[in-house]
C-alpha atoms as a PDB file:
ATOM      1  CA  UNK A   1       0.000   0.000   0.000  1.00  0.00           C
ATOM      2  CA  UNK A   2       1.410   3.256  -0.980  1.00  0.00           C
ATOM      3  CA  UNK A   3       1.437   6.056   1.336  1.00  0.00           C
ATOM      4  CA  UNK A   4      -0.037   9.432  -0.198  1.00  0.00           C
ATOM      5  CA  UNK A   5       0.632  12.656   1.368  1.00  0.00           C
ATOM      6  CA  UNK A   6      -0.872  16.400   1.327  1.00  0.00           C
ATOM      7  CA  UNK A   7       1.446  19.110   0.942  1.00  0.00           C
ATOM      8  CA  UNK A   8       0.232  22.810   2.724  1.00  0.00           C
ATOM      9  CA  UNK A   9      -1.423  23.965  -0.753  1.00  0.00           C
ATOM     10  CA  UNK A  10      -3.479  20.942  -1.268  1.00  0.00           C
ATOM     11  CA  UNK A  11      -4.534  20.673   2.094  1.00  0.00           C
ATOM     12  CA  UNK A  12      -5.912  23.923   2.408  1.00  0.00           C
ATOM     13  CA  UNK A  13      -7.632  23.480  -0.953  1.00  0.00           C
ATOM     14  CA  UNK A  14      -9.223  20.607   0.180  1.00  0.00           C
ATOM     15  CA  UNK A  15     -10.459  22.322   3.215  1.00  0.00           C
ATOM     16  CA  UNK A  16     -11.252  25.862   1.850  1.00  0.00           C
ATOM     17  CA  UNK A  17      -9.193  27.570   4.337  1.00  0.00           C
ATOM     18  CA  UNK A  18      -5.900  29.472   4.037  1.00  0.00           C
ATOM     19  CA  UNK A  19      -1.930  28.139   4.141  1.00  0.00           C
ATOM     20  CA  UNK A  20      -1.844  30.779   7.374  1.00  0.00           C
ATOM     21  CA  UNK A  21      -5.009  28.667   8.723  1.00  0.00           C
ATOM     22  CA  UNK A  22      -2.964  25.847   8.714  1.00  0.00           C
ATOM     23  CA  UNK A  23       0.547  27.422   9.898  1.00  0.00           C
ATOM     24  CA  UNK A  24      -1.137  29.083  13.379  1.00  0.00           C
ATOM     25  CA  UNK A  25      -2.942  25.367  13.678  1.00  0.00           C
ATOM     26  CA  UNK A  26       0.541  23.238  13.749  1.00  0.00           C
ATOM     27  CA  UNK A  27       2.035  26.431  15.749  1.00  0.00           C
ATOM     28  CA  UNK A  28      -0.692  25.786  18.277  1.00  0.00           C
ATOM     29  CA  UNK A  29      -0.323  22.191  18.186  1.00  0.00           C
ATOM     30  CA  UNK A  30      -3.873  21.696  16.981  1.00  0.00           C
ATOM     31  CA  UNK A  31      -5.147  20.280  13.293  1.00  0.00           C
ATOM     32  CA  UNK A  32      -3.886  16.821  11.927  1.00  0.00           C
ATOM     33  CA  UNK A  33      -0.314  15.226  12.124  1.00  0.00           C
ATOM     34  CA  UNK A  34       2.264  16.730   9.828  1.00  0.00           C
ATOM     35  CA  UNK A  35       5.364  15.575   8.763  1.00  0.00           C
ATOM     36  CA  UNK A  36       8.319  18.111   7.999  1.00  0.00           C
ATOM     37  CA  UNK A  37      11.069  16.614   6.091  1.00  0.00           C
ATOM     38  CA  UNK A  38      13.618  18.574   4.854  1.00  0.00           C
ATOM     39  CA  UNK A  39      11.907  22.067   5.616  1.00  0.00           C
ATOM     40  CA  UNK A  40       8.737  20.317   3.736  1.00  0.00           C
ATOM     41  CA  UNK A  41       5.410  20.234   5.500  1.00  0.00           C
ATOM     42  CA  UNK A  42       3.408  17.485   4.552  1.00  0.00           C
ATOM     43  CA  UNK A  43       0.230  15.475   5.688  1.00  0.00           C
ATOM     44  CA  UNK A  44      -0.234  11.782   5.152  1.00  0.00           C
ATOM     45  CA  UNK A  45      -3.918  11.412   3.978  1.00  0.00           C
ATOM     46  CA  UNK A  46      -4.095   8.641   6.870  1.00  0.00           C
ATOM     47  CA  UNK A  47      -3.599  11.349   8.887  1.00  0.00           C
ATOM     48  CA  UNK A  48      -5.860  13.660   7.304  1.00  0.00           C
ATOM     49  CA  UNK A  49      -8.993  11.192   7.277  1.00  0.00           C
ATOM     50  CA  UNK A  50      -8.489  10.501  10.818  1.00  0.00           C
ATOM     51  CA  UNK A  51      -8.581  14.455  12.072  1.00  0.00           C
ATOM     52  CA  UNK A  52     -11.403  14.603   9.884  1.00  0.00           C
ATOM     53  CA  UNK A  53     -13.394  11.491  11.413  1.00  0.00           C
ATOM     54  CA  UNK A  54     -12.328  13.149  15.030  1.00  0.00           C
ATOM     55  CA  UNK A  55     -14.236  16.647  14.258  1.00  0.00           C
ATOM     56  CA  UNK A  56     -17.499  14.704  12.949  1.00  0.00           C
ATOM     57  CA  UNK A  57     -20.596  15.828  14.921  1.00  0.00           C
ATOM     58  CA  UNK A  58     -24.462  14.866  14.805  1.00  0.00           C
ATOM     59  CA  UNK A  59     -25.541  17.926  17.004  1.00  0.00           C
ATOM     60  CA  UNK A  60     -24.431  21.346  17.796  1.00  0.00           C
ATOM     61  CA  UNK A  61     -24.810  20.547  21.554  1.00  0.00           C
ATOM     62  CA  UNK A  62     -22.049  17.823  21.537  1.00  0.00           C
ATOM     63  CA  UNK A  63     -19.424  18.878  19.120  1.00  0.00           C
ATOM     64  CA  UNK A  64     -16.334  16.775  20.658  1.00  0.00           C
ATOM     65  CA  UNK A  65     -13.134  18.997  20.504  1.00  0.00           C
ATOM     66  CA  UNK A  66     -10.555  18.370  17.612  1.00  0.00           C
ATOM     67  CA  UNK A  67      -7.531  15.667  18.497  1.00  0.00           C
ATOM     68  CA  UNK A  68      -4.833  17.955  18.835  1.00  0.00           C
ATOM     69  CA  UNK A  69      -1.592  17.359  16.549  1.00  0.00           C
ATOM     70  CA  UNK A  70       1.046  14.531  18.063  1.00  0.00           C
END
């Protein structure tokens, strides 16, 4: 199984928010797992589907907070 990964860009395309969005979230220590190789941000889509699956709620009332980075 191959391993695909997200780089900043595509990440915040997929998400419709901005690059910054994403900077202040890994500087916080909140948003999905990122790997920085070589000065390279990137996000396995593992990784990605995951955070995604951890912000899914059915009500307003019990919105479960986001699994911080790790």
């Amino acid at each position: 199984m191959d391993v695909v990964h997200l780089n900043q860009k595509q990440l915040a395309t997929r998400w419709c928010i901005s690059e910054a969005t994403l900077e202040r979230w890994r500087s916080a220590g909140i948003g999905p797992k990122f790997l920085k190789l070589c000065g390279r941000v990137l996000y396995r889509q593992a990784d990605i589907e995951a955070y995604e699956e951890s912000c899914l709620a059915t009500s307003t009332k019990t919105v479960a907070a986001p699994a911080s980075a790790g």
